[in-house]
Protein backbone atom coordinates (compact mmCIF):
# COMPACT_ATOMS: atom_id res chain seq x y z
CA UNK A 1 0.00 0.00 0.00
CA UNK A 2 2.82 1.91 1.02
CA UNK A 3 4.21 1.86 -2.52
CA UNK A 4 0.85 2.44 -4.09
CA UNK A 5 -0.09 5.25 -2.18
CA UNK A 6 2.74 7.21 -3.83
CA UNK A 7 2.15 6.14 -7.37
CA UNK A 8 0.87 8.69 -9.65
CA UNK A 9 -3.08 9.46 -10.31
CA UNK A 10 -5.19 10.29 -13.20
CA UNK A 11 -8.67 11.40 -12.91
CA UNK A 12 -11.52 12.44 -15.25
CA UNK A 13 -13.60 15.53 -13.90
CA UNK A 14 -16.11 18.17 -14.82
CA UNK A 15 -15.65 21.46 -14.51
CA UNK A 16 -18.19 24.18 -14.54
CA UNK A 17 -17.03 27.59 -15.35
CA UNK A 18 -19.25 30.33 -13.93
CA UNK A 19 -19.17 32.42 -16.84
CA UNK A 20 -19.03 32.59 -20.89
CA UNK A 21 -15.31 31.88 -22.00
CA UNK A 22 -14.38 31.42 -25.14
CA UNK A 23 -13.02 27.81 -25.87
CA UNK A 24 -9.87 28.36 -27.25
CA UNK A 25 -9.27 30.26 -24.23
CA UNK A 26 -10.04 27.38 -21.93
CA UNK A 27 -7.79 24.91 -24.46
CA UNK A 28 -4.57 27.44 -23.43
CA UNK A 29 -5.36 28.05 -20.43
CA UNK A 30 -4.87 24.09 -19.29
CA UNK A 31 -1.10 25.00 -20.35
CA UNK A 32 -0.58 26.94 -17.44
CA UNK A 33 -0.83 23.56 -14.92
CA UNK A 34 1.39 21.53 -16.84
CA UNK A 35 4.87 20.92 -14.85
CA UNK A 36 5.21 21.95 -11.14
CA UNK A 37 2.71 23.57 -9.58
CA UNK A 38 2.14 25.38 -6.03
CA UNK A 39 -0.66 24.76 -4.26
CA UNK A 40 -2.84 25.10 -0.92
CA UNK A 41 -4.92 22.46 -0.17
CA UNK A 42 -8.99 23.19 0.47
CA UNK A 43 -10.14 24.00 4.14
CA UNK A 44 -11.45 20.67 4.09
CA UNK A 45 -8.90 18.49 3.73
CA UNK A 46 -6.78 15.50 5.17
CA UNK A 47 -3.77 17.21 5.55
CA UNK A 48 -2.14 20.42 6.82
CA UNK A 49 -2.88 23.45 4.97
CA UNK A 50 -0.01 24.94 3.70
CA UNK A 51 1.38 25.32 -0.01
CA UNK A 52 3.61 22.62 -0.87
CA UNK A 53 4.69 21.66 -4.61
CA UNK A 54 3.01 19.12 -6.80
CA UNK A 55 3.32 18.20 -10.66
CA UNK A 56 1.02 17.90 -13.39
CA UNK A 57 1.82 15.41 -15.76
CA UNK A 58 -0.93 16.09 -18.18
CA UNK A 59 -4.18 17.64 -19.04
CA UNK A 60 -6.27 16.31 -21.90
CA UNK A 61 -9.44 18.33 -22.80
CA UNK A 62 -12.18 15.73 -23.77
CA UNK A 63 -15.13 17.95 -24.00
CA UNK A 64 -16.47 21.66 -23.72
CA UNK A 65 -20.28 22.15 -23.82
CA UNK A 66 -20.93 25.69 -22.80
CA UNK A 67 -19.65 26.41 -19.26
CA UNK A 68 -18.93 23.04 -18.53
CA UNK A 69 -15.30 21.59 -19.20
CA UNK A 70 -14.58 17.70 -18.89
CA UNK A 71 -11.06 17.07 -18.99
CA UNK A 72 -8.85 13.98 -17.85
CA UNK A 73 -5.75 14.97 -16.04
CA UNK A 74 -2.43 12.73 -14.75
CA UNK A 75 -0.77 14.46 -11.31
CA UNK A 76 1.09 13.68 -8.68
CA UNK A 77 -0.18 11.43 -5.37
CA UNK A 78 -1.79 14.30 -3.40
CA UNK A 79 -3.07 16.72 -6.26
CA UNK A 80 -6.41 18.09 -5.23
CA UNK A 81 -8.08 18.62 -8.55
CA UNK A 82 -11.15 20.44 -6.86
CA UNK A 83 -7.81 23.15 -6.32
CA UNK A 84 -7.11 22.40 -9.72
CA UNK A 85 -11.14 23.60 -10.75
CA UNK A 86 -10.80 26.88 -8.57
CA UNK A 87 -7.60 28.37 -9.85
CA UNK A 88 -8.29 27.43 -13.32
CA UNK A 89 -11.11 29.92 -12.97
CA UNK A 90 -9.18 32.60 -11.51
CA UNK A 91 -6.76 32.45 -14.69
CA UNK A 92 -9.73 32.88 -16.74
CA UNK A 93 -10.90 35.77 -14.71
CA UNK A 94 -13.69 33.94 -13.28
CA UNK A 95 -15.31 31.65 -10.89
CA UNK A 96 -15.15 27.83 -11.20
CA UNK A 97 -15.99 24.57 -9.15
CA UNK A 98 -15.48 20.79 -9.89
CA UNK A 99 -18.91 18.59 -10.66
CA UNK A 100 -17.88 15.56 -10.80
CA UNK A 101 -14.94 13.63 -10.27
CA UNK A 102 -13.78 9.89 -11.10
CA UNK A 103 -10.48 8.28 -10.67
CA UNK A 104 -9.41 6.51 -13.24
CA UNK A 105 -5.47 5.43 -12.65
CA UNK A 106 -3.82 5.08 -9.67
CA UNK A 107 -0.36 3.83 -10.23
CA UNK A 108 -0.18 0.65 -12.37
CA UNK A 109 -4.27 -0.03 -11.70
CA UNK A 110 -6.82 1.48 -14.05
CA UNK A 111 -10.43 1.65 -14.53
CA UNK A 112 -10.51 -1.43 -16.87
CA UNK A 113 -9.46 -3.29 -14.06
CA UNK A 114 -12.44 -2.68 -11.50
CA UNK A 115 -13.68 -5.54 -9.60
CA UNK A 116 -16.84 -5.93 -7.14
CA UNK A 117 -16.63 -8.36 -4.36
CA UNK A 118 -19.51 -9.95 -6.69
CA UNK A 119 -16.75 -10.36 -9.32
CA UNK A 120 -14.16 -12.15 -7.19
CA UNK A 121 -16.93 -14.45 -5.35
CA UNK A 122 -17.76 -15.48 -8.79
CA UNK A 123 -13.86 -15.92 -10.02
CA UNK A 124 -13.82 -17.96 -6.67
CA UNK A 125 -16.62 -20.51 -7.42
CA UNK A 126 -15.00 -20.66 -11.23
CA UNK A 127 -12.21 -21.88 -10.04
CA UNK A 128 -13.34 -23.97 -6.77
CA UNK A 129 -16.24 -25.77 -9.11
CA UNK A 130 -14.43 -25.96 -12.42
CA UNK A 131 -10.76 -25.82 -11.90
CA UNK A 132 -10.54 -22.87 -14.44
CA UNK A 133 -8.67 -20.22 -12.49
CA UNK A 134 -8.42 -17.47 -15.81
CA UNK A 135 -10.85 -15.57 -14.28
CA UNK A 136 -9.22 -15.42 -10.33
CA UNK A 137 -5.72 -14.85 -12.35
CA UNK A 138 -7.42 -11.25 -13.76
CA UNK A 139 -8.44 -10.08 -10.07
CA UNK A 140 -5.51 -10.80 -8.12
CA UNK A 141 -2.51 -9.56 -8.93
CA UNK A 142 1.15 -10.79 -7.94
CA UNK A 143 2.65 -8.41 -5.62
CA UNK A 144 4.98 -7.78 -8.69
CA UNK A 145 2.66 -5.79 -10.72
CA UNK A 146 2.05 -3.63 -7.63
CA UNK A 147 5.48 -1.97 -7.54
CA UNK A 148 5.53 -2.01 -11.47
CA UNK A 149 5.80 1.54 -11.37
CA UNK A 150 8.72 2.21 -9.16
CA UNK A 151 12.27 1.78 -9.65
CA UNK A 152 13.72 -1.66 -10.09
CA UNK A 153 16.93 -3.34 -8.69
CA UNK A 154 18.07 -6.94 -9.96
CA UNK A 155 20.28 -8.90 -7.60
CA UNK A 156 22.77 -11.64 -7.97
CA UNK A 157 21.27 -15.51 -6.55
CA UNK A 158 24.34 -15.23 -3.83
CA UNK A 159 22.71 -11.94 -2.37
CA UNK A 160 19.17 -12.98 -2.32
CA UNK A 161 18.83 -14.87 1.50
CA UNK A 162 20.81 -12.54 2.61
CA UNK A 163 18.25 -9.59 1.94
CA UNK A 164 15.17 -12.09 2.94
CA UNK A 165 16.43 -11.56 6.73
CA UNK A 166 16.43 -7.86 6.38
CA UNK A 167 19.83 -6.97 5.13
CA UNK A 168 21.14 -4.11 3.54
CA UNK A 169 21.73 -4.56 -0.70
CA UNK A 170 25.23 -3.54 -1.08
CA UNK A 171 27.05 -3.08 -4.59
CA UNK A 172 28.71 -6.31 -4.92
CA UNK A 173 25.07 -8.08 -4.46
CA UNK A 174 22.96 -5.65 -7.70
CA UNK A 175 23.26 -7.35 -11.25
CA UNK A 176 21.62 -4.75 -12.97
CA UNK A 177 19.69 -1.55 -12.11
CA UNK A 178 17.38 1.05 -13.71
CA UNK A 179 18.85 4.18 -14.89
CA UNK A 180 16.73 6.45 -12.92
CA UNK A 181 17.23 5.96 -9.52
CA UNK A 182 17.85 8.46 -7.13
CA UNK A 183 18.81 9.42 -3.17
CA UNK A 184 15.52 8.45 -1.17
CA UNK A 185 13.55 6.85 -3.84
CA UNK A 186 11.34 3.69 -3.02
CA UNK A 187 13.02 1.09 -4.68
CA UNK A 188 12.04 -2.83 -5.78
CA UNK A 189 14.41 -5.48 -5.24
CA UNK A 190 14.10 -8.33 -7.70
CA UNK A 191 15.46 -11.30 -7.92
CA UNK A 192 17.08 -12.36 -11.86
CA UNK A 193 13.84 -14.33 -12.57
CA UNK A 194 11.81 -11.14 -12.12
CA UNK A 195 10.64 -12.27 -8.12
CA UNK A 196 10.07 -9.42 -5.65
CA UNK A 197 12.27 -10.02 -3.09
CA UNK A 198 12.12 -6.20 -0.60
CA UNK A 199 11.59 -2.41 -0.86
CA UNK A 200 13.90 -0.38 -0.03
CA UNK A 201 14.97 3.46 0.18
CA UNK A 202 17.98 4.12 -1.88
CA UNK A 203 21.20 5.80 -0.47
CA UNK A 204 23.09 6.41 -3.37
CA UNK A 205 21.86 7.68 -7.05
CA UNK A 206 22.43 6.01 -10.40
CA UNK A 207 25.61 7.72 -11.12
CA UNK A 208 26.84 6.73 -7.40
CA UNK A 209 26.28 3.26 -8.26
CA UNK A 210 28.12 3.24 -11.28
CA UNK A 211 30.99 5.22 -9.55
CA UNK A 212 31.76 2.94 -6.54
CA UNK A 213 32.21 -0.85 -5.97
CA UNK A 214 31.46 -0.69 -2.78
CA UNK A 215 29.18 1.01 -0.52
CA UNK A 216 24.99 0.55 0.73
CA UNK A 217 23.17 1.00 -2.26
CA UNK A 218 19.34 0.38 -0.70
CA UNK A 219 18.66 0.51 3.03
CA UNK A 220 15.63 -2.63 3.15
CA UNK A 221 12.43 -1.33 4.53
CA UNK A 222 9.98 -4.40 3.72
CA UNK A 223 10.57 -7.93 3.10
CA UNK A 224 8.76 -10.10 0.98
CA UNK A 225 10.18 -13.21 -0.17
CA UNK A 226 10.09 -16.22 2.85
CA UNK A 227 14.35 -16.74 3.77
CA UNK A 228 15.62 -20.10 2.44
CA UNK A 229 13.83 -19.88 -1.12
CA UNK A 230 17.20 -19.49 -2.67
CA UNK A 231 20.35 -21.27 -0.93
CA UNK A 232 22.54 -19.34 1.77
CA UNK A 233 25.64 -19.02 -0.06
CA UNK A 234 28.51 -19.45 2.80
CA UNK A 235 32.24 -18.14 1.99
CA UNK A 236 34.67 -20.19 1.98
């Protein structure tokens, strides 16, 4: 959840503009969010309200029909978009207000993947009555398509036991990394056939990691491969 949490949104709202604006002056105006924005969250809110930075990925107008605006927009975790709605009518020199709002990606999930309780309770009895488990295998994920979205380590067999009782990875242990890694990042520990082994916070940045050969690389933070899946390697 942890990782999750963090992953990027995308929503689809509707906006309703208080006054007559001309379209092509809505269309630029959407240009104005894209990149790093400031912004105060609404009185009523789940966090502290203060300005604090966010970043708009992208803003797609789907639809204008008089004053209101439906638009699908990719953010940052923690974007308010009903923010979003109000300023966007202050650059227009106006008043504006969300209508409606639906989420539809939050990190690697999206709306073609919503399930009812209905739906797995079916895939359940599928599977139970029939032995077909196709249907199970489209609800539940591996925990490996959870942290698709974050940045991915690859470690060497030797390494791997090691890290299942909580190690630290070191340099000697990574076989291959992703070349976007930085200080502080959440970061996925795999094992060479692609098995989620830990997360962990990164201590140094790509360009440390291809400047030392030695040295913590990720601090571990969560385990969760079971120790003893891959031999303990001793020294001899």
């Amino acid at each position: 959840m942890e990782a999750l949490l963090k992953g990027g949104k995308e929503y689809i709202c509707l906006m309703h503009i208080h006054s007559e604006i001309n379209e092509e002056e809505i269309r630029k105006s959407s240009e104005k969010f894209i990149g790093k924005i400031m912004q105060l969250p609404p009185v009523k809110s789940a966090v502290k309200r203060q300005l604090r930075e966010r970043e708009i990925y992208y803003i797609e107008i789907l639809e204008i029909k008089k004053q209101d605006v439906l638009f699908r927009i990719g953010c940052q975790a923690g974007t308010y978009i009903r923010t979003i709605c109000v300023n966007w009518g202050k650059i227009l020199g106006t008043n504006a207000h969300m209508q409606e709002l639906v989420r539809s990606k939050a990190s690697c999930f999206n709306d073609s993947e919503w399930y009812s309780l209905h739906d797995l309770m079916d895939a359940f009895y599928l599977y139970k009555e029939e032995n077909d488990d196709s249907e199970l295998r489209k609800i539940i994920k591996p925990s490996e398509f959870a942290v698709s979205h974050l940045p991915k380590v690859w470690v060497i067999d030797s390494a791997v036991d090691t890290l299942c009782h909580g190690a630290n990875l070191s340099i000697p242990g990574i076989a291959k990394f992703e070349d976007c890694i930085e200080k502080n990042d959440l970061v996925a520990v795999f094992s060479l056939k692609n098995e989620l082994i830990s997360l962990g916070t990164a201590v140094m940045s790509k360009e440390d990691i291809k400047n030392n050969n030695n040295g913590i690389v990720i601090k571990s933070k969560k385990v969760f491969m079971d120790a003893e899946v891959y031999p303990h390697y001793k020294k001899s």
